[in-house]
N, C-alpha and C. Protein backbone atom coordinates (compact mmCIF):
# COMPACT_ATOMS: atom_id res chain seq x y z
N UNK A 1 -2.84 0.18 11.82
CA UNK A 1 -1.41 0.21 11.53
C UNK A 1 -0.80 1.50 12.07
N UNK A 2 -1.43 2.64 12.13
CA UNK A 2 -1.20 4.10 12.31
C UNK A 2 -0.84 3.63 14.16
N UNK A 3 -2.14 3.39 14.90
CA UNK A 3 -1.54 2.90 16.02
C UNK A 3 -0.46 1.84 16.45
N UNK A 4 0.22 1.29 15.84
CA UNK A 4 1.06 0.28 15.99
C UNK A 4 1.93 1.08 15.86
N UNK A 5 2.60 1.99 14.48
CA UNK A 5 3.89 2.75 14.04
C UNK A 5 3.94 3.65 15.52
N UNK A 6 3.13 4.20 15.55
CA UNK A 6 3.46 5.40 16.96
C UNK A 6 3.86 4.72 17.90
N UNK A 7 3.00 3.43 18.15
CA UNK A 7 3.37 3.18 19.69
C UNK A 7 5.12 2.32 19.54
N UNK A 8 5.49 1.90 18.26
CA UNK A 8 6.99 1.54 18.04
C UNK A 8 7.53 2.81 18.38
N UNK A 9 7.60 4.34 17.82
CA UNK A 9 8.36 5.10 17.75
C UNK A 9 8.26 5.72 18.72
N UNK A 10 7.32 5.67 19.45
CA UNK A 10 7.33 6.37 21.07
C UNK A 10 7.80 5.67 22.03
N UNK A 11 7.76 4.29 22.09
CA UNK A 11 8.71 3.38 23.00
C UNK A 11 9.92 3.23 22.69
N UNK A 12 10.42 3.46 21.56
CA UNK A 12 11.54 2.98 21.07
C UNK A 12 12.39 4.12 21.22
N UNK A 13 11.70 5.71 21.86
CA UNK A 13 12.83 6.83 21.71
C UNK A 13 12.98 7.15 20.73
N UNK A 14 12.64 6.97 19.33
CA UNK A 14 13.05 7.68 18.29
C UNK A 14 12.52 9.29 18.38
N UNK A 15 11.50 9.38 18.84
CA UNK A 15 11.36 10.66 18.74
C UNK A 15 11.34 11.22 20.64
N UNK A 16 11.41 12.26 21.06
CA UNK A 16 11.39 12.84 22.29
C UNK A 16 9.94 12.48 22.60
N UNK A 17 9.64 12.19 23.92
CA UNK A 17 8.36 12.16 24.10
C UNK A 17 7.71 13.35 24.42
N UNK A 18 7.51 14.68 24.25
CA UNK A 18 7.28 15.89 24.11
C UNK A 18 6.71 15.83 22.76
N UNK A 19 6.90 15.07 21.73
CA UNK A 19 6.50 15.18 20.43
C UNK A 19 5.32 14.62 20.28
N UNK A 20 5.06 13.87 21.43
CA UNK A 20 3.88 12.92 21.32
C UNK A 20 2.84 13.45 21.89
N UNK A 21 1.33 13.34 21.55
CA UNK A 21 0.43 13.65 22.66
C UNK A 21 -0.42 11.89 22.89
N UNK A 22 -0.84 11.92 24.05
CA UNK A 22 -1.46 10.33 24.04
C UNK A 22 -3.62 10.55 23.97
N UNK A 23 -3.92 9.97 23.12
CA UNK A 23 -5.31 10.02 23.07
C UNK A 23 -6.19 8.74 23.39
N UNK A 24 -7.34 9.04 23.66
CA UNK A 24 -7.84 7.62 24.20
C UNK A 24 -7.63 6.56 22.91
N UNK A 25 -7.63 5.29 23.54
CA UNK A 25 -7.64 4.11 22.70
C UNK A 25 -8.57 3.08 23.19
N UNK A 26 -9.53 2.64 21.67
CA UNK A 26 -10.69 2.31 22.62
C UNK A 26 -10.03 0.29 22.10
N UNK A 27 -8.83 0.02 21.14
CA UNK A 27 -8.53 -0.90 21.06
C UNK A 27 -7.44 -1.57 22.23
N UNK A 28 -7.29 -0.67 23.27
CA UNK A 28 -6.44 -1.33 24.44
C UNK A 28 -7.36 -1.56 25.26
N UNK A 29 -7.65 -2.69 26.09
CA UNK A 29 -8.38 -3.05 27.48
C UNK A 29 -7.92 -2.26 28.13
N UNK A 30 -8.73 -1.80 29.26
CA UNK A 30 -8.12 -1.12 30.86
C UNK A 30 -7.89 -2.61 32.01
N UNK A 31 -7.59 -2.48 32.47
CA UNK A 31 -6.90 -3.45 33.09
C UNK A 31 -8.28 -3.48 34.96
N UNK A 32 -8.59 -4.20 34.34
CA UNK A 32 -9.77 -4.61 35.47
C UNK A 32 -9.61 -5.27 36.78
N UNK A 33 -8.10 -5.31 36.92
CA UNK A 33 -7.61 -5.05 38.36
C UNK A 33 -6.98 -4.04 39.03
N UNK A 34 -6.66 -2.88 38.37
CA UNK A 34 -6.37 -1.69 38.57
C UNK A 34 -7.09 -1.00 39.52
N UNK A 35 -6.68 -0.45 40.20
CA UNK A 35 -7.60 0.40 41.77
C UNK A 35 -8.05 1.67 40.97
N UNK A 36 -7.56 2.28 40.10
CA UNK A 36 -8.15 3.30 39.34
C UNK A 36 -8.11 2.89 38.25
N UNK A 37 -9.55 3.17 37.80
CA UNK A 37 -9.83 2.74 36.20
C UNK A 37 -9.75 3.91 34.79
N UNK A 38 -8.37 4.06 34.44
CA UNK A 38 -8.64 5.36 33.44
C UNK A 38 -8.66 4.64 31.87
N UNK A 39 -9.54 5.70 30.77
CA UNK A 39 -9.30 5.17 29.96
C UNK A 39 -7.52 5.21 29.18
N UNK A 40 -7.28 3.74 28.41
CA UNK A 40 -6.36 3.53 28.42
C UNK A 40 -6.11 4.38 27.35
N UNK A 41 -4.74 4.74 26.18
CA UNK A 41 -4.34 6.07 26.06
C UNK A 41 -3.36 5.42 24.71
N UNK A 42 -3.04 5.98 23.47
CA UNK A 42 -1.83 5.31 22.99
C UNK A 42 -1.13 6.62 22.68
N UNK A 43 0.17 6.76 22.15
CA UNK A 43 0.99 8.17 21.30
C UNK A 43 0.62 8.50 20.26
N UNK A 44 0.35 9.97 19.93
CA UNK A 44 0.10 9.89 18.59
C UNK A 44 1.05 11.24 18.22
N UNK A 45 1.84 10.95 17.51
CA UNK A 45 3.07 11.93 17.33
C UNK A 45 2.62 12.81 16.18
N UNK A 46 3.31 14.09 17.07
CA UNK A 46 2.78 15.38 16.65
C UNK A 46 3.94 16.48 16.08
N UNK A 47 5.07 16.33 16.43
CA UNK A 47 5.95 16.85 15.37
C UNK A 47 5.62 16.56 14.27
N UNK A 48 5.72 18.50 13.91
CA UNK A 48 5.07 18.47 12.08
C UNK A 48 6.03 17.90 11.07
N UNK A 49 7.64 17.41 11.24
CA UNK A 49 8.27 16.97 9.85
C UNK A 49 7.24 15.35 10.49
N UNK A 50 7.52 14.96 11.24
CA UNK A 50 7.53 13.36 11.38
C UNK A 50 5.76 13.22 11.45
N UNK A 51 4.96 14.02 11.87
CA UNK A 51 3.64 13.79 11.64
C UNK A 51 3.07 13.96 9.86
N UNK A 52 3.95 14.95 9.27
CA UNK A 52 3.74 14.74 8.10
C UNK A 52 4.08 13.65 6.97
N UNK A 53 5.06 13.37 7.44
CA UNK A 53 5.35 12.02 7.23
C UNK A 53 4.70 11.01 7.65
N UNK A 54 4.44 10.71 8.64
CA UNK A 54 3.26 9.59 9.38
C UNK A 54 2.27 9.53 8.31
N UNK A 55 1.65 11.02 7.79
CA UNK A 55 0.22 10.79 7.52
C UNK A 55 0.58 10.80 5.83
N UNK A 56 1.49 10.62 5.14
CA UNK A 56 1.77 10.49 4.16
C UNK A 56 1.86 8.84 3.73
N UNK A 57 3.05 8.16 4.20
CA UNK A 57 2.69 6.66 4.74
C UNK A 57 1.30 6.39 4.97
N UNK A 58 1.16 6.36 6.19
CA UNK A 58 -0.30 6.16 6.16
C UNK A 58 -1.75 6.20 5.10
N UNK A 59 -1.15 7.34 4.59
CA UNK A 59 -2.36 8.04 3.27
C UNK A 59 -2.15 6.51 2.26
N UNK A 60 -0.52 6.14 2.05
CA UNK A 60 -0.17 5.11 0.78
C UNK A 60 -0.46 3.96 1.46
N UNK A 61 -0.28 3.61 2.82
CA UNK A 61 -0.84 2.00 3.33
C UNK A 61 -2.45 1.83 3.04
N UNK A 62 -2.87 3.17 3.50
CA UNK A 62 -4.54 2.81 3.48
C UNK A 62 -5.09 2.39 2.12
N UNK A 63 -4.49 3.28 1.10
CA UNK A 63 -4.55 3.27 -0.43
C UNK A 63 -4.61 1.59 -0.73
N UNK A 64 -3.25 1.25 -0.71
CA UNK A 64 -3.12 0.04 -0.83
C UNK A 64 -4.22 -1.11 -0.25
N UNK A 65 -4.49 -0.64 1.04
CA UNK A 65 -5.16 -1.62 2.06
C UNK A 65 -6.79 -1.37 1.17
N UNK A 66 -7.45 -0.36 0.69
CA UNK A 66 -8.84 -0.06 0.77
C UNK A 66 -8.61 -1.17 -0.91
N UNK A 67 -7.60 -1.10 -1.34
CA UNK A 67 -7.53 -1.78 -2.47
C UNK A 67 -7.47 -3.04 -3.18
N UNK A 68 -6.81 -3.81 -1.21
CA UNK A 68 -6.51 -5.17 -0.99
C UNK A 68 -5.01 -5.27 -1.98
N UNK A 69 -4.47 -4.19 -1.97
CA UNK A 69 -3.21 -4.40 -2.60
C UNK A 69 -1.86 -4.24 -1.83
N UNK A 70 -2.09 -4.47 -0.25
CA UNK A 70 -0.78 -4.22 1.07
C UNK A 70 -0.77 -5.27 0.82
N UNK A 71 0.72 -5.81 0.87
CA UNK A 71 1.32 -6.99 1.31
C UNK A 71 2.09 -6.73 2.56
N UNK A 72 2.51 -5.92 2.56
CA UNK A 72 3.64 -5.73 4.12
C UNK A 72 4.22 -4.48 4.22
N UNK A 73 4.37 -4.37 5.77
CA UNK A 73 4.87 -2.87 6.07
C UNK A 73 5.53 -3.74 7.12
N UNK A 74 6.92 -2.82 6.83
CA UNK A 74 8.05 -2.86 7.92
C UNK A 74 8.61 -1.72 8.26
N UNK A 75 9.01 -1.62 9.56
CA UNK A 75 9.61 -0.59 10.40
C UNK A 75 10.76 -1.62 10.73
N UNK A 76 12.04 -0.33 10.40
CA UNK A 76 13.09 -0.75 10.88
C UNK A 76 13.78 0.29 12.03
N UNK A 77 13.91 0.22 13.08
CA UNK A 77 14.54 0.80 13.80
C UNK A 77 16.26 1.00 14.15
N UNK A 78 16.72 2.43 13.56
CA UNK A 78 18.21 1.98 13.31
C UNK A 78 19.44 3.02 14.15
N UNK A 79 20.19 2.54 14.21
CA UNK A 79 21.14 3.25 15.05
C UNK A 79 21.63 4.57 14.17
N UNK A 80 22.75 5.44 14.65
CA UNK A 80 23.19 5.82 14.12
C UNK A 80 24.31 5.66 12.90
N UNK A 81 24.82 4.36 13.16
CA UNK A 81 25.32 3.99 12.27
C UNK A 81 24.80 3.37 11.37
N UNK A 82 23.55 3.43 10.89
CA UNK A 82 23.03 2.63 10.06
C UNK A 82 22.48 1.25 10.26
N UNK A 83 22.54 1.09 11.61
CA UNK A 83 22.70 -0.54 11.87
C UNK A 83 21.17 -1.15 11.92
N UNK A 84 20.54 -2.11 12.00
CA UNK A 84 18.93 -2.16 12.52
C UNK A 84 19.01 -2.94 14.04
N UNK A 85 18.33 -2.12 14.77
CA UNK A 85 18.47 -2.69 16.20
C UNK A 85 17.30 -3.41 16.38
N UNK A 86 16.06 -3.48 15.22
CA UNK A 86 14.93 -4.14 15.50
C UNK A 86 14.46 -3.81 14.13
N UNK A 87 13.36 -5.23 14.31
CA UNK A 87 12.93 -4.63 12.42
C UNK A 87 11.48 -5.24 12.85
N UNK A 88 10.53 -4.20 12.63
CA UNK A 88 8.83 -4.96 12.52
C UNK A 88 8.49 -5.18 11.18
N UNK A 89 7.90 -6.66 10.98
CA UNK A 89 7.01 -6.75 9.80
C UNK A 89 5.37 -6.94 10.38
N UNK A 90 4.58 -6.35 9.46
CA UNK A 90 3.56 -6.46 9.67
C UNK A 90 3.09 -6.90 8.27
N UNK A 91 2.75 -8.60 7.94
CA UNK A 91 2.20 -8.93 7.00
C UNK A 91 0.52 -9.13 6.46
N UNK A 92 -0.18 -8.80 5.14
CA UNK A 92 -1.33 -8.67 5.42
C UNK A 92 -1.53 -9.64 4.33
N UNK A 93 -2.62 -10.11 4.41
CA UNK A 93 -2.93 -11.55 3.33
C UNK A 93 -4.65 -11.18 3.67
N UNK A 94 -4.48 -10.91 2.51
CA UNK A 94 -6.31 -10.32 1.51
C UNK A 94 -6.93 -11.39 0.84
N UNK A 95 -7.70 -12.16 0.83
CA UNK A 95 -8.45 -13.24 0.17
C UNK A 95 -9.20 -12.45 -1.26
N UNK A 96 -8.29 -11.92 -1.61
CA UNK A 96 -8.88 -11.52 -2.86
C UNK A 96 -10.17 -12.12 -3.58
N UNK A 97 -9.65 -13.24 -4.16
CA UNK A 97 -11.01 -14.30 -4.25
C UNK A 97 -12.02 -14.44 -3.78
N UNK A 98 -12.02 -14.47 -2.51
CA UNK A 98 -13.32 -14.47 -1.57
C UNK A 98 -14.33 -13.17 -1.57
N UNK A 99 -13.29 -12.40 -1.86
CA UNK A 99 -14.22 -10.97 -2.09
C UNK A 99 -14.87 -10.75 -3.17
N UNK A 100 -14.08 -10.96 -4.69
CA UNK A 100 -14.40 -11.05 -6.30
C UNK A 100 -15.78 -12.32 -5.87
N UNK A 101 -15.52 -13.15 -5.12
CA UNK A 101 -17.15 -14.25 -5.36
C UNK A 101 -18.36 -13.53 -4.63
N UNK A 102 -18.14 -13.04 -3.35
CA UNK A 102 -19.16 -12.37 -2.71
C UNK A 102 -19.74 -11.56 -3.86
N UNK A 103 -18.75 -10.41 -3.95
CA UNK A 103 -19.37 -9.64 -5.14
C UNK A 103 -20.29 -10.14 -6.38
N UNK A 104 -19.62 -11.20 -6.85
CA UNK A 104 -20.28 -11.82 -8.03
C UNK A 104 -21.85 -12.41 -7.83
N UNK A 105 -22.05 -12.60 -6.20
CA UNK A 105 -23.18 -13.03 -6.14
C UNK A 105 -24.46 -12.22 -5.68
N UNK A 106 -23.83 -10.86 -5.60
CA UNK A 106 -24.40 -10.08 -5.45
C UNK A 106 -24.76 -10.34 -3.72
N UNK A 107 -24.04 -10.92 -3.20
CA UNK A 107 -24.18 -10.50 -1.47
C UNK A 107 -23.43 -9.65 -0.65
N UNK A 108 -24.26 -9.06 0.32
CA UNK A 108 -22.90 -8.42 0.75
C UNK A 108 -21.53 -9.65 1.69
N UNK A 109 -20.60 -8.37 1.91
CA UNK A 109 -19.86 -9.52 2.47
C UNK A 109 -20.14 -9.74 3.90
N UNK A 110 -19.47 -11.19 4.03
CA UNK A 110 -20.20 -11.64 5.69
C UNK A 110 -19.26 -11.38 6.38
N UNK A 111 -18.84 -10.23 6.89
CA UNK A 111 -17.94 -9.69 7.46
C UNK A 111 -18.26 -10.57 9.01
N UNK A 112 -16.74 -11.16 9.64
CA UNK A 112 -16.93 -11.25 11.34
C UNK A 112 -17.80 -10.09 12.18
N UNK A 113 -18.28 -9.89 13.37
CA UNK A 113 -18.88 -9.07 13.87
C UNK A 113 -17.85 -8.50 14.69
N UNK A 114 -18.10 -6.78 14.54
CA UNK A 114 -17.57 -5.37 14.58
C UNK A 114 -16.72 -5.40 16.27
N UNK A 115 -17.56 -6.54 16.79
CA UNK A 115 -17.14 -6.28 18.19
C UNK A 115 -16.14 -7.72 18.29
N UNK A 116 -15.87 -8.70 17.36
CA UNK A 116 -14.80 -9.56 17.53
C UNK A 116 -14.10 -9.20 17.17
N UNK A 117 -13.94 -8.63 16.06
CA UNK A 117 -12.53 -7.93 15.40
C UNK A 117 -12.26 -7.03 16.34
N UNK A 118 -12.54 -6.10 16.93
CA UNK A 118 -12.65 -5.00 18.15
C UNK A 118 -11.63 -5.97 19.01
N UNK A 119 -12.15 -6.96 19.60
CA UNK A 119 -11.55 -8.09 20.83
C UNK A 119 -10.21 -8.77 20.45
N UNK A 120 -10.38 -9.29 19.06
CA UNK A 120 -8.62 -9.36 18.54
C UNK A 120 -7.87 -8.42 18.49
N UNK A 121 -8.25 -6.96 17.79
CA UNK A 121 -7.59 -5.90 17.76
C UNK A 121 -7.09 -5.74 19.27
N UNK A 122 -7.99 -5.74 19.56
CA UNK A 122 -7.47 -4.71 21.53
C UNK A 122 -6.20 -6.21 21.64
N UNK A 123 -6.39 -7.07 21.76
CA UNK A 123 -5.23 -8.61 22.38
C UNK A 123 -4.34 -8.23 21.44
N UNK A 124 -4.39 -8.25 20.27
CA UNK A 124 -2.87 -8.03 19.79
C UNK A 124 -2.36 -6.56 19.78
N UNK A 125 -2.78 -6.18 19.71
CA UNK A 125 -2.59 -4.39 20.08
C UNK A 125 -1.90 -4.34 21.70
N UNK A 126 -2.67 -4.73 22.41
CA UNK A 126 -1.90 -5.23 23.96
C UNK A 126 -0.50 -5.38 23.99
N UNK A 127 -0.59 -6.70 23.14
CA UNK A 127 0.48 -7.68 23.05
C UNK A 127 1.66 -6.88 22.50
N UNK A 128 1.57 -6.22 21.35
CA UNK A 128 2.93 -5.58 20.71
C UNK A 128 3.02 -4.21 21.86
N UNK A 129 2.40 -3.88 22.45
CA UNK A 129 2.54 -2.88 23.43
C UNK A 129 3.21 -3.29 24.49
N UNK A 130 2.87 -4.34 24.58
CA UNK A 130 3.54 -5.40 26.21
C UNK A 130 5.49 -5.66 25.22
N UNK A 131 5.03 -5.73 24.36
CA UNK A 131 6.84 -6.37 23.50
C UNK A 131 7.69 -5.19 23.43
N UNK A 132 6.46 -4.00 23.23
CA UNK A 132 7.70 -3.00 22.89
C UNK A 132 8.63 -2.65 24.05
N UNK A 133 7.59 -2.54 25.25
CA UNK A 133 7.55 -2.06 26.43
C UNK A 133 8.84 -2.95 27.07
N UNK A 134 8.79 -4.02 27.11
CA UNK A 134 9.73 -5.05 27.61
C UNK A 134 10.99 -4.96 27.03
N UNK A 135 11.36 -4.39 25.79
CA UNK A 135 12.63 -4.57 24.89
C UNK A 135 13.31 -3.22 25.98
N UNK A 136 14.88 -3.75 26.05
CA UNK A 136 15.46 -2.41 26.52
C UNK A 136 15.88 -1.62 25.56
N UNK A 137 15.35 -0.14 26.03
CA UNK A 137 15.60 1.17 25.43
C UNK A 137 17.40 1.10 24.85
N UNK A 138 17.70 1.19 23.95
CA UNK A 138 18.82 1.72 23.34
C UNK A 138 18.84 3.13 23.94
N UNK A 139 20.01 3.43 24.44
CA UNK A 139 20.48 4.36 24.92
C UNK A 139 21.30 5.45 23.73
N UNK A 140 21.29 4.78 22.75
CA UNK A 140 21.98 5.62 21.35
C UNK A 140 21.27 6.68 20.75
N UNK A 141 20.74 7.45 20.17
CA UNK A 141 20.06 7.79 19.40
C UNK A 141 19.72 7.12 18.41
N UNK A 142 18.34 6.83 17.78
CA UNK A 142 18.17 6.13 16.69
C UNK A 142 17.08 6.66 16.03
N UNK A 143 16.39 6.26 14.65
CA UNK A 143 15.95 6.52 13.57
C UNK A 143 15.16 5.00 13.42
N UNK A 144 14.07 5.51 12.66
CA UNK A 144 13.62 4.69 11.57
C UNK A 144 13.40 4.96 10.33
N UNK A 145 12.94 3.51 9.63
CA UNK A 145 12.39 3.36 8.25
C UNK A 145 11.30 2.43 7.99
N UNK A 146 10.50 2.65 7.01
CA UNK A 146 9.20 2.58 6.69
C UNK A 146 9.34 1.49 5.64
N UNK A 147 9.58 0.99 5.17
CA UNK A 147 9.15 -0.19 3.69
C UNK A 147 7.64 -0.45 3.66
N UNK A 148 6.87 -0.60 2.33
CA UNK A 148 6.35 -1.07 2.09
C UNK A 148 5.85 -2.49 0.68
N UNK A 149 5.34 -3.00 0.92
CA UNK A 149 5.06 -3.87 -0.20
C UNK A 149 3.64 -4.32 -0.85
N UNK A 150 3.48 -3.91 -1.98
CA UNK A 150 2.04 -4.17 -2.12
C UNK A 150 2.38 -5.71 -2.90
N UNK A 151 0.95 -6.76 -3.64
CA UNK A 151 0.48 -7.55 -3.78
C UNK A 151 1.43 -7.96 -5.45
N UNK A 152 1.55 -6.78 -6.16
CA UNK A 152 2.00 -6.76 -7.76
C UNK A 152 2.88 -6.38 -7.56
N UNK A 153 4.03 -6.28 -6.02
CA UNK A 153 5.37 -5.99 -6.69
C UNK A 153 5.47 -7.17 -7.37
N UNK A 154 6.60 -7.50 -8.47
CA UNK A 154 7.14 -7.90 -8.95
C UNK A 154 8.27 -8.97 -8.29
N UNK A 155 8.17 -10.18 -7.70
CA UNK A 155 8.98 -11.19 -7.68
C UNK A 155 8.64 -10.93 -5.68
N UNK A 156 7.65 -10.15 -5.16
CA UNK A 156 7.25 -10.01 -3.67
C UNK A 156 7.94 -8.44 -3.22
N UNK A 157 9.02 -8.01 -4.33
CA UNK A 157 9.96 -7.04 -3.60
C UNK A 157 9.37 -6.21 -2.83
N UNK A 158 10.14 -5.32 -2.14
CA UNK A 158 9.36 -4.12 -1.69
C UNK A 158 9.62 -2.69 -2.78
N UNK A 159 8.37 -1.82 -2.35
CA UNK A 159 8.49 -0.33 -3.30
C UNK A 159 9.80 0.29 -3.12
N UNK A 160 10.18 -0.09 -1.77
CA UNK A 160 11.73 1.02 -1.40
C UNK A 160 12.54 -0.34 -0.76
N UNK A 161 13.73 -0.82 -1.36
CA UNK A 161 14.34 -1.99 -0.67
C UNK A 161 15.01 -1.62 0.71
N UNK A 162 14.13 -2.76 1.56
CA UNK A 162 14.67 -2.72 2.81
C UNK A 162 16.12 -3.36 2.96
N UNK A 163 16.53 -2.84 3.97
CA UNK A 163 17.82 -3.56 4.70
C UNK A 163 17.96 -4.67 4.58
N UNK A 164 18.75 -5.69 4.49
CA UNK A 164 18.99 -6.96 5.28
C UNK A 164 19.11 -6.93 6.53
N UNK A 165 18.79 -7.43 7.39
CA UNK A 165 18.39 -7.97 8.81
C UNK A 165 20.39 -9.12 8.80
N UNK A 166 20.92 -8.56 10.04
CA UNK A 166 21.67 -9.29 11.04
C UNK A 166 21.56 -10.53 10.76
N UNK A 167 22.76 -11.75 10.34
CA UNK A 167 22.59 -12.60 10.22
C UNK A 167 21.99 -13.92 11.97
N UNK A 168 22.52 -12.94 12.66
CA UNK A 168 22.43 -13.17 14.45
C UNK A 168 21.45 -13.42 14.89
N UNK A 169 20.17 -13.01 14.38
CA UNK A 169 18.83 -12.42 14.92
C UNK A 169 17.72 -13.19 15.21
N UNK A 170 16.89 -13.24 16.02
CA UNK A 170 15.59 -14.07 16.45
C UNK A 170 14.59 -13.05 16.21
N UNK A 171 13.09 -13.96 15.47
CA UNK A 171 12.44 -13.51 15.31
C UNK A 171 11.05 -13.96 16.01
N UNK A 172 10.52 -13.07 16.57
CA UNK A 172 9.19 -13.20 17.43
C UNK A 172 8.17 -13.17 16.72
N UNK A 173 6.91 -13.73 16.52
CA UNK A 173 5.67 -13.60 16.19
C UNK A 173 4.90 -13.66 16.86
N UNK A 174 3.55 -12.59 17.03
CA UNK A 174 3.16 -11.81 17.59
C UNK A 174 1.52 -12.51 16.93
N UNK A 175 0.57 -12.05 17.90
CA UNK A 175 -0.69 -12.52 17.49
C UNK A 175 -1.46 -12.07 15.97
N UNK A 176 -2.13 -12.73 15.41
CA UNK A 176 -2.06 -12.91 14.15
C UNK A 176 -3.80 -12.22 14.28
N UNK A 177 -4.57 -11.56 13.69
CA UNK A 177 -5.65 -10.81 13.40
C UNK A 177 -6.49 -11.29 12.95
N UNK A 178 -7.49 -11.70 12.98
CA UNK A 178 -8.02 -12.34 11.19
C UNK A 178 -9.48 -11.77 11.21
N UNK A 179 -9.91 -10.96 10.18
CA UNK A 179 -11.21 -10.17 10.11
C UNK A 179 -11.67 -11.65 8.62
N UNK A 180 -13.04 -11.24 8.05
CA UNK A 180 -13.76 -12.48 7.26
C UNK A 180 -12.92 -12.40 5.96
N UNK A 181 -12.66 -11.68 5.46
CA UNK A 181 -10.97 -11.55 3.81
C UNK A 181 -9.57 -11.10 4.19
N UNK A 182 -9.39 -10.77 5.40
CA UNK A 182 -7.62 -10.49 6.14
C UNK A 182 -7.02 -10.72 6.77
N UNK A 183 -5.81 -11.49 6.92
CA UNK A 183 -5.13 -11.64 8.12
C UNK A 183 -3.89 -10.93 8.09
N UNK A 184 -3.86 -10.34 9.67
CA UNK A 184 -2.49 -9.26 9.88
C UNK A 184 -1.78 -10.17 10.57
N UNK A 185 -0.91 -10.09 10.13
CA UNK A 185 0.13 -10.74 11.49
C UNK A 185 0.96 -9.88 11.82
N UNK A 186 2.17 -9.82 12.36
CA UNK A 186 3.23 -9.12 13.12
C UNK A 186 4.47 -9.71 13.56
N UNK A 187 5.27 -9.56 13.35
CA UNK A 187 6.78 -10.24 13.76
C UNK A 187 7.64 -9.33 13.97
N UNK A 188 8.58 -9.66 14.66
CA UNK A 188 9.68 -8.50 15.84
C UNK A 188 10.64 -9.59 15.46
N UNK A 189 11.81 -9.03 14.74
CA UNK A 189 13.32 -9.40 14.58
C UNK A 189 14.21 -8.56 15.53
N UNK A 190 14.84 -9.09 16.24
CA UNK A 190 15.63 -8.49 17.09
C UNK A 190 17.21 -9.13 16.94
């Protein structure tokens, strides 16, 4: 998820790209028609207000996630006027159940193998990289916001209420993840 938020806020201009440094990424393919083969690279933003922030978020998604208690994280990307020029959801669906029975039987879990999840990760990781890349840059200055939602909000809400979304808007869905108890998906409202 940490790689997904950066590579939104580094394509999207929210922050200067001077703020960013790019480190290898071993979930992007290199492109095996390329005349030079480098390893491929994502942003990982390094301004200390917005990196402290990153790793604060992050600290509460993982929380949630190691807990099976994420339901959804959204990034909204917004103008200066407040407006949302794009909104990511990233939904997560935990088989709770499936895990409470493994446990109960005292097996471990039969997790997919390390290197398929690896092969979905890198394709949809691609893919929202290929979407961000393609959307045209807003020339405005803009901002984001973070929502999250765990499993026991109360009636699905989120912890911090997001925006309403543009009555105007199309929404994209994006390749869907699925490890042996999770599926991520991803959707782009524009």
């Amino acid at each position: 998820i940490g790689t997904v938020l950066n590579s939104i806020l580094f394509h999207r201009g929210v922050y200067p790209t001077e703020y960013f440094t790019h480190v290898p990424c071993r979930l992007v393919k290199s492109d095996p028609a390329a005349r030079i083969r480098k390893q491929p690279t994502t942003p990982v933003l390094e301004q200390e207000d917005g990196k402290a922030y990153m790793r604060n978020v992050l600290g509460d998604i993982i929380d949630l996630l190691s807990a099976s208690q994420l339901s959804s994280v959204a990034v909204q990307v917004i103008d200066d006027q407040e407006s949302i020029i794009e909104s990511w959801c990233i939904d997560v669906n935990t088989d709770v159940d499936e895990i409470r029975r493994a446990k109960s039987r005292g097996k471990a879990y039969s997790f997919k193998s390390g290197e398929s999840t690896i092969e979905e990760c890198q394709v949809a990781l691609q893919q929202l990289v290929e979407t961000v890349m393609y959307l045209s840059p807003d020339p405005s200055a803009c901002s984001f916001r973070i929502f999250v939602r765990s499993v026991d909000a109360p009636n699905g809400e989120w912890v911090q209420e997001a925006s309403p979304l543009p009555e105007d808007t199309k929404e994209v869905c994006l390749k869907t993840i699925a490890t042996s108890f999770t599926t991520v998906s991803v959707a782009l409202t524009i």
